[in-house]
Protein backbone atom coordinates (compact mmCIF):
# COMPACT_ATOMS: atom_id res chain seq x y z
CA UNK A 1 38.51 22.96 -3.79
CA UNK A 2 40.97 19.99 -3.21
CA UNK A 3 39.91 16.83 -1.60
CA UNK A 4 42.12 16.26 1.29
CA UNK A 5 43.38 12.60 1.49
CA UNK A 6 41.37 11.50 4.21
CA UNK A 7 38.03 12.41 1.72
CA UNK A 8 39.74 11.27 -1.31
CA UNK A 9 40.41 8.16 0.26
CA UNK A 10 36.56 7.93 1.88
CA UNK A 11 35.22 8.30 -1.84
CA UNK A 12 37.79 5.69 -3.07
CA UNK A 13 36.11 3.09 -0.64
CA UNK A 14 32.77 3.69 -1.25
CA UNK A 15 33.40 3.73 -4.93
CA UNK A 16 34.90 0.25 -4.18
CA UNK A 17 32.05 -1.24 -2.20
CA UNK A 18 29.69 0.01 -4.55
CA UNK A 19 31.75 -1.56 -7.57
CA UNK A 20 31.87 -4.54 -5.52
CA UNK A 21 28.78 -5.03 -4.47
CA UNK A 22 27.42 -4.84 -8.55
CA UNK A 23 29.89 -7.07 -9.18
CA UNK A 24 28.53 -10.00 -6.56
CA UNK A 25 25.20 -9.19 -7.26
CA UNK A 26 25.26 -9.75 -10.94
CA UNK A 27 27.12 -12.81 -10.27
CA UNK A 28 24.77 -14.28 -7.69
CA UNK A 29 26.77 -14.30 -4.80
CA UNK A 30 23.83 -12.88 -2.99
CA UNK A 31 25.50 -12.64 0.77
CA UNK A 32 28.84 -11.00 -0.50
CA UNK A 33 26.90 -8.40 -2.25
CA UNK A 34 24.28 -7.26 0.74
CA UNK A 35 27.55 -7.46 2.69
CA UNK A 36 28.98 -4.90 1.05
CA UNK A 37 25.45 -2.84 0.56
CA UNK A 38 25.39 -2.89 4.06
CA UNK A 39 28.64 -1.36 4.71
CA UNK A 40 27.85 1.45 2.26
CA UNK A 41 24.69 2.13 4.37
CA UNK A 42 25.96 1.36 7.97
CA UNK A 43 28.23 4.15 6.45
CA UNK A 44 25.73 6.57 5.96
CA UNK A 45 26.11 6.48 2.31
CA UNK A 46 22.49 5.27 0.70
CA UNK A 47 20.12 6.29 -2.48
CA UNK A 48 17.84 4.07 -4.15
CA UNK A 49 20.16 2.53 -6.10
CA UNK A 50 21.87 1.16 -3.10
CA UNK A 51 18.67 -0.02 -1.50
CA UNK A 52 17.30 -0.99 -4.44
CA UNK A 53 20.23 -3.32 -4.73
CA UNK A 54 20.93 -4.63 -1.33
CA UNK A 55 17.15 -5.54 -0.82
CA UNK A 56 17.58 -7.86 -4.16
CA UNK A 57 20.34 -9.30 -2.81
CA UNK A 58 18.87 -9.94 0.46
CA UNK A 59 15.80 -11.68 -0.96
CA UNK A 60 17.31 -13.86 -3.37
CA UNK A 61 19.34 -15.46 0.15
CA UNK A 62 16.04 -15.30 0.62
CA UNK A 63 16.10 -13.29 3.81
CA UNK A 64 13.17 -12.63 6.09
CA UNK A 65 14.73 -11.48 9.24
CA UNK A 66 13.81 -7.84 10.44
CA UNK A 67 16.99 -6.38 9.16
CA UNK A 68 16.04 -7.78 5.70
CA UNK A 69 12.53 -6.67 6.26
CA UNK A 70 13.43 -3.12 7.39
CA UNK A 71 15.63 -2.93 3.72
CA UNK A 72 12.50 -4.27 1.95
CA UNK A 73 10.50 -1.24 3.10
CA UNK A 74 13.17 1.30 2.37
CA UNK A 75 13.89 -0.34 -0.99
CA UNK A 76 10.21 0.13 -1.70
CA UNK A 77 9.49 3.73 -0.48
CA UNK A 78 12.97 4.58 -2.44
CA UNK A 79 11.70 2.93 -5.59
CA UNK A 80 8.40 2.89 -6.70
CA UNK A 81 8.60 1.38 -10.07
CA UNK A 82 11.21 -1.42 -10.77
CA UNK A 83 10.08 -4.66 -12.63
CA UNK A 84 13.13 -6.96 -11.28
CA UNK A 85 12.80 -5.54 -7.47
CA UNK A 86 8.65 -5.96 -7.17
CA UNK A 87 8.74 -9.64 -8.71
CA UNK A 88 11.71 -10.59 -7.33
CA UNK A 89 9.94 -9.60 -3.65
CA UNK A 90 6.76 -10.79 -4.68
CA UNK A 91 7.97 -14.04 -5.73
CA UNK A 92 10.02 -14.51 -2.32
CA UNK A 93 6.90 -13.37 -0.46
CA UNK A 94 3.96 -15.43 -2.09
CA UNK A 95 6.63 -18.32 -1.37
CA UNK A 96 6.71 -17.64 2.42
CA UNK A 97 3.23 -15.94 2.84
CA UNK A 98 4.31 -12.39 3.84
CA UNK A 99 1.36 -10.64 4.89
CA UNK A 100 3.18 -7.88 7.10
CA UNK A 101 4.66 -4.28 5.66
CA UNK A 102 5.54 -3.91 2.47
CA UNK A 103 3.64 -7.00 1.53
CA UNK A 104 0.51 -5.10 0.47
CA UNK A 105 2.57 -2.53 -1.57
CA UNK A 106 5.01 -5.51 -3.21
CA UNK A 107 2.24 -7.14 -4.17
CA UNK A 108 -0.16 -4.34 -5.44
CA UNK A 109 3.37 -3.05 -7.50
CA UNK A 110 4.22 -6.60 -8.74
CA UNK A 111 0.47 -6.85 -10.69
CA UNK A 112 1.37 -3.82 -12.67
CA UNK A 113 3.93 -6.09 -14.59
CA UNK A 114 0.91 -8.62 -15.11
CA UNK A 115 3.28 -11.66 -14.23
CA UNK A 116 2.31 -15.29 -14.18
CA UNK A 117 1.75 -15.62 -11.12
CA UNK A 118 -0.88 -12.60 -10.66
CA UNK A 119 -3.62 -14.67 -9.76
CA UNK A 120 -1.57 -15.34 -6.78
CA UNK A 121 -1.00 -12.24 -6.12
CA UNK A 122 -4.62 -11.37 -5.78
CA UNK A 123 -5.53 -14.11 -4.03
CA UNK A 124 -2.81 -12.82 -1.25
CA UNK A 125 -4.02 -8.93 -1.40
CA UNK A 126 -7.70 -10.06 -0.18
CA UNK A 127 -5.74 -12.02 2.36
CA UNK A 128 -4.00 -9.19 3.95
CA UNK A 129 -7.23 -7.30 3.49
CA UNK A 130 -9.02 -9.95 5.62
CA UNK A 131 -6.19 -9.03 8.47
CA UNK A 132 -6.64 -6.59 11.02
CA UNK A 133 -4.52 -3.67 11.18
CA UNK A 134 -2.31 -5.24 13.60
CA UNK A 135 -0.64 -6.71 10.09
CA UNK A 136 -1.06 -4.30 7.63
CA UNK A 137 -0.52 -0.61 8.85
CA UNK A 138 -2.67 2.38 7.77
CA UNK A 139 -0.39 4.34 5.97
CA UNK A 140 0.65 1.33 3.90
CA UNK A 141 -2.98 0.74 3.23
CA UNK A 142 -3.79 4.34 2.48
CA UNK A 143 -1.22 4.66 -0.05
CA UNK A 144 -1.56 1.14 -1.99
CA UNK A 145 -5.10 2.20 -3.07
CA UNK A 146 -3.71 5.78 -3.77
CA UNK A 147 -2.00 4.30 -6.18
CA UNK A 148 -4.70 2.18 -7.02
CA UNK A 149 -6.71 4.86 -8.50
CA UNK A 150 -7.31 3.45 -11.12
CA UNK A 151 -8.19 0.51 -10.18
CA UNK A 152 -11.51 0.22 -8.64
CA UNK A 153 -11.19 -3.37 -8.41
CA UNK A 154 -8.93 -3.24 -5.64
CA UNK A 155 -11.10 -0.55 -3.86
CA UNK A 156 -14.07 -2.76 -3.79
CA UNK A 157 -12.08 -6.03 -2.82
CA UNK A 158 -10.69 -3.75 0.20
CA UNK A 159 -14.60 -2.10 1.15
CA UNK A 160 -15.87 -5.60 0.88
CA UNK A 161 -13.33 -7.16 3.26
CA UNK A 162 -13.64 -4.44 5.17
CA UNK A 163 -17.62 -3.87 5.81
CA UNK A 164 -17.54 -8.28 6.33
CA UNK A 165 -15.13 -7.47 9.50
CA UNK A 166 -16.80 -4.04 10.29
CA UNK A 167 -13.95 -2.18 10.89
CA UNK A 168 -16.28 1.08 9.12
CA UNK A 169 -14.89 3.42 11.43
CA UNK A 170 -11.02 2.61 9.84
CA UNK A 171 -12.38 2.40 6.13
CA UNK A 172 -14.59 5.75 6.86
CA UNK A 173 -11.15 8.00 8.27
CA UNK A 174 -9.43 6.02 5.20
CA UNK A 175 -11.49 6.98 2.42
CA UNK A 176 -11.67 10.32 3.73
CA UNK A 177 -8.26 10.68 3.22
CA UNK A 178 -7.62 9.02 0.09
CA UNK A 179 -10.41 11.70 -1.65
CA UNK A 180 -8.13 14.77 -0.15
CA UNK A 181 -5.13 13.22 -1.29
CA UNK A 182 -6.76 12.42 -4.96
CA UNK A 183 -7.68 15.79 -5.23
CA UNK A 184 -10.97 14.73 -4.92
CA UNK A 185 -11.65 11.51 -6.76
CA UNK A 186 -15.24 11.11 -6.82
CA UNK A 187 -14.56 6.93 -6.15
CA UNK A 188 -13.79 7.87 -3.32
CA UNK A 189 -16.51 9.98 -1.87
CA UNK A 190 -18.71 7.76 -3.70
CA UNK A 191 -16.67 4.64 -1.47
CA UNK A 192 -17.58 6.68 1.56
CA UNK A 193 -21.17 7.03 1.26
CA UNK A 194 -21.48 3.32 0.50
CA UNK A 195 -19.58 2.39 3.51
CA UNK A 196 -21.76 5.03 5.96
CA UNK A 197 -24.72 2.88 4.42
CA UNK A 198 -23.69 -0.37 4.98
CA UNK A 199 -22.97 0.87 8.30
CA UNK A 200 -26.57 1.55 9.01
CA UNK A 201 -27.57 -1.30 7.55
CA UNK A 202 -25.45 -3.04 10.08
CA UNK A 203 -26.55 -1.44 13.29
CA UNK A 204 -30.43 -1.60 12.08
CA UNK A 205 -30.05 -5.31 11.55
CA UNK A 206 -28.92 -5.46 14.85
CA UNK A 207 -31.48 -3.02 16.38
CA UNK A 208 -28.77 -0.54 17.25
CA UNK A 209 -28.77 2.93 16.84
CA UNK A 210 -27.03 4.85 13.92
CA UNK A 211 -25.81 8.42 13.76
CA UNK A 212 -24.65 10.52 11.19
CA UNK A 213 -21.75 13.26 11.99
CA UNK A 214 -22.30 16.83 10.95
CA UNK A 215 -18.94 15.96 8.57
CA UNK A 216 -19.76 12.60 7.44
CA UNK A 217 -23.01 14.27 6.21
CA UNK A 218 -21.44 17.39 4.33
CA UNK A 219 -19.71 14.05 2.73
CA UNK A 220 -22.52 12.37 1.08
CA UNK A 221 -24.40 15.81 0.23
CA UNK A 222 -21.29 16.78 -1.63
CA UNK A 223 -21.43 13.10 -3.24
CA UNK A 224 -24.99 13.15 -4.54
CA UNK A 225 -24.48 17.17 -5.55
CA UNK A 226 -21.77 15.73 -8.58
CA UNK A 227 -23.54 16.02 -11.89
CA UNK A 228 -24.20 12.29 -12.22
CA UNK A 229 -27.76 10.77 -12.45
CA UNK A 230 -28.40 7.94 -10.64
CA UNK A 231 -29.19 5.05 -12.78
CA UNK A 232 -29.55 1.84 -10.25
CA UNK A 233 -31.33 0.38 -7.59
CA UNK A 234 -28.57 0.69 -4.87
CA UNK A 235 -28.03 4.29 -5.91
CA UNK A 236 -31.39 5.95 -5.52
CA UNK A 237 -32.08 3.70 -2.24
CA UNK A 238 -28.86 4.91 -0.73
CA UNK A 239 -29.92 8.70 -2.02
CA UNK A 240 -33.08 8.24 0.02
CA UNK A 241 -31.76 6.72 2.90
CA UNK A 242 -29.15 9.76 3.44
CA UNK A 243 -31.75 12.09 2.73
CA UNK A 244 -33.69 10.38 6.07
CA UNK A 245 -30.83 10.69 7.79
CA UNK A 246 -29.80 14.11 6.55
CA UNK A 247 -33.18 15.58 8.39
CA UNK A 248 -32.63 13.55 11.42
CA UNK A 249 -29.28 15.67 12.18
């Protein structure tokens, strides 16, 4: 079928924008090139290419206002591995302390390329883990140690950041998810007990009382049921201690 002239003319555009845009980006004239990213997506015409693009030019202007911080996230859910996008937001957000959404995931990403500056990087991922969730949203959470599987380095820095702030009810619904979504990672489940544990060591310190839910307890069974001996300390204590609780239901 024939394009009309009005489409053929529509196409032409956003083939020029688009051509455009490269062109200022590669030249680092940073604010002509998100302006014409932005007119391709005010347009309706994005893919992660485009948003890939404009958020790169946006952060080397060095942009942190919520329209730049809106094309961060978008750039990142459209593009999960790209060397020059993670550093060049990680570098831009070390710089100005970013701790809110898609900090966690920029900076998580940006580690993978083991840059220079990784130290950094970790020292800014137990940061945001030290925040409440008022900065650093579940779903973000949920799917940077997803990704993280892996890596159970991250998953204790998180459970240990976690348990010192006591937000167990969060990291229990959290770690429940993460072992559906794993298809059933035994960290995970293995995460959970540990944090239903230190949980009860919490409220006995205290003198409060502790109870186990019927699901939270099908949880550790199925945990302790894995064909996996239990060589330390920690482990056979925490076996006992569920079993006490386990007949107390």
């Amino acid at each position: 079928m024939m394009l009309d002239d009005h489409e053929k003319t529509d196409q032409e555009v956003i083939a020029l924008l688009q051509a455009l845009g490269k062109a200022y980006l590669e030249n680092n004239e940073n604010q002509k090139a998100a302006d014409k990213f932005r007119q391709l997506i005010d347009q309706g015409v994005a893919d992660a290419q485009i948003y890939r693009d404009f958020a790169l030019a946006l952060a080397r202007s060095e942009a942190l206002h919520p329209e730049a911080l809106t094309a961060y996230r978008c750039a990142v859910e459209e593009n999960e591995d790209d060397q020059t996008l993670y550093l060049t937001l990680a570098t831009l957000f070390l710089k100005e302390e970013v701790t809110e959404e898609p900090a966690l995931m920029v900076y998580r990403r940006a580690l993978k390329y083991a840059p220079p500056f990784a130290e950094q990087l970790q020292l800014a991922i137990e940061s945001i883990f030290q925040t409440t969730t008022d900065t650093i949203t579940v779903p973000e959470l949920r799917q940077t140690l997803l990704e993280a599987a892996d890596s159970p380095d991250l998953l204790n820095l998180y459970l240990s950041t976690a348990w010192q702030n006591e937000r167990f009810d969060e990291t229990v619904s959290i770690l429940k998810d993460l072992y559906v979504k794993s298809q059933h990672n035994p960290m995970y489940l293995r995460a959970l007990c540990e944090t239903l544990l230190e949980k009860k060591a919490r409220a006995d310190l205290k003198g409060k009382p502790f109870s186990l839910s019927y699901s939270d307890a099908q949880h550790c069974l199925r945990y302790y049921s894995l064909d996996q001996p239990l060589e330390h300390i920690r482990e056979i204590e925490g076996y006992l201690d569920l079993k006490d609780l386990l007949l107390s239901l």
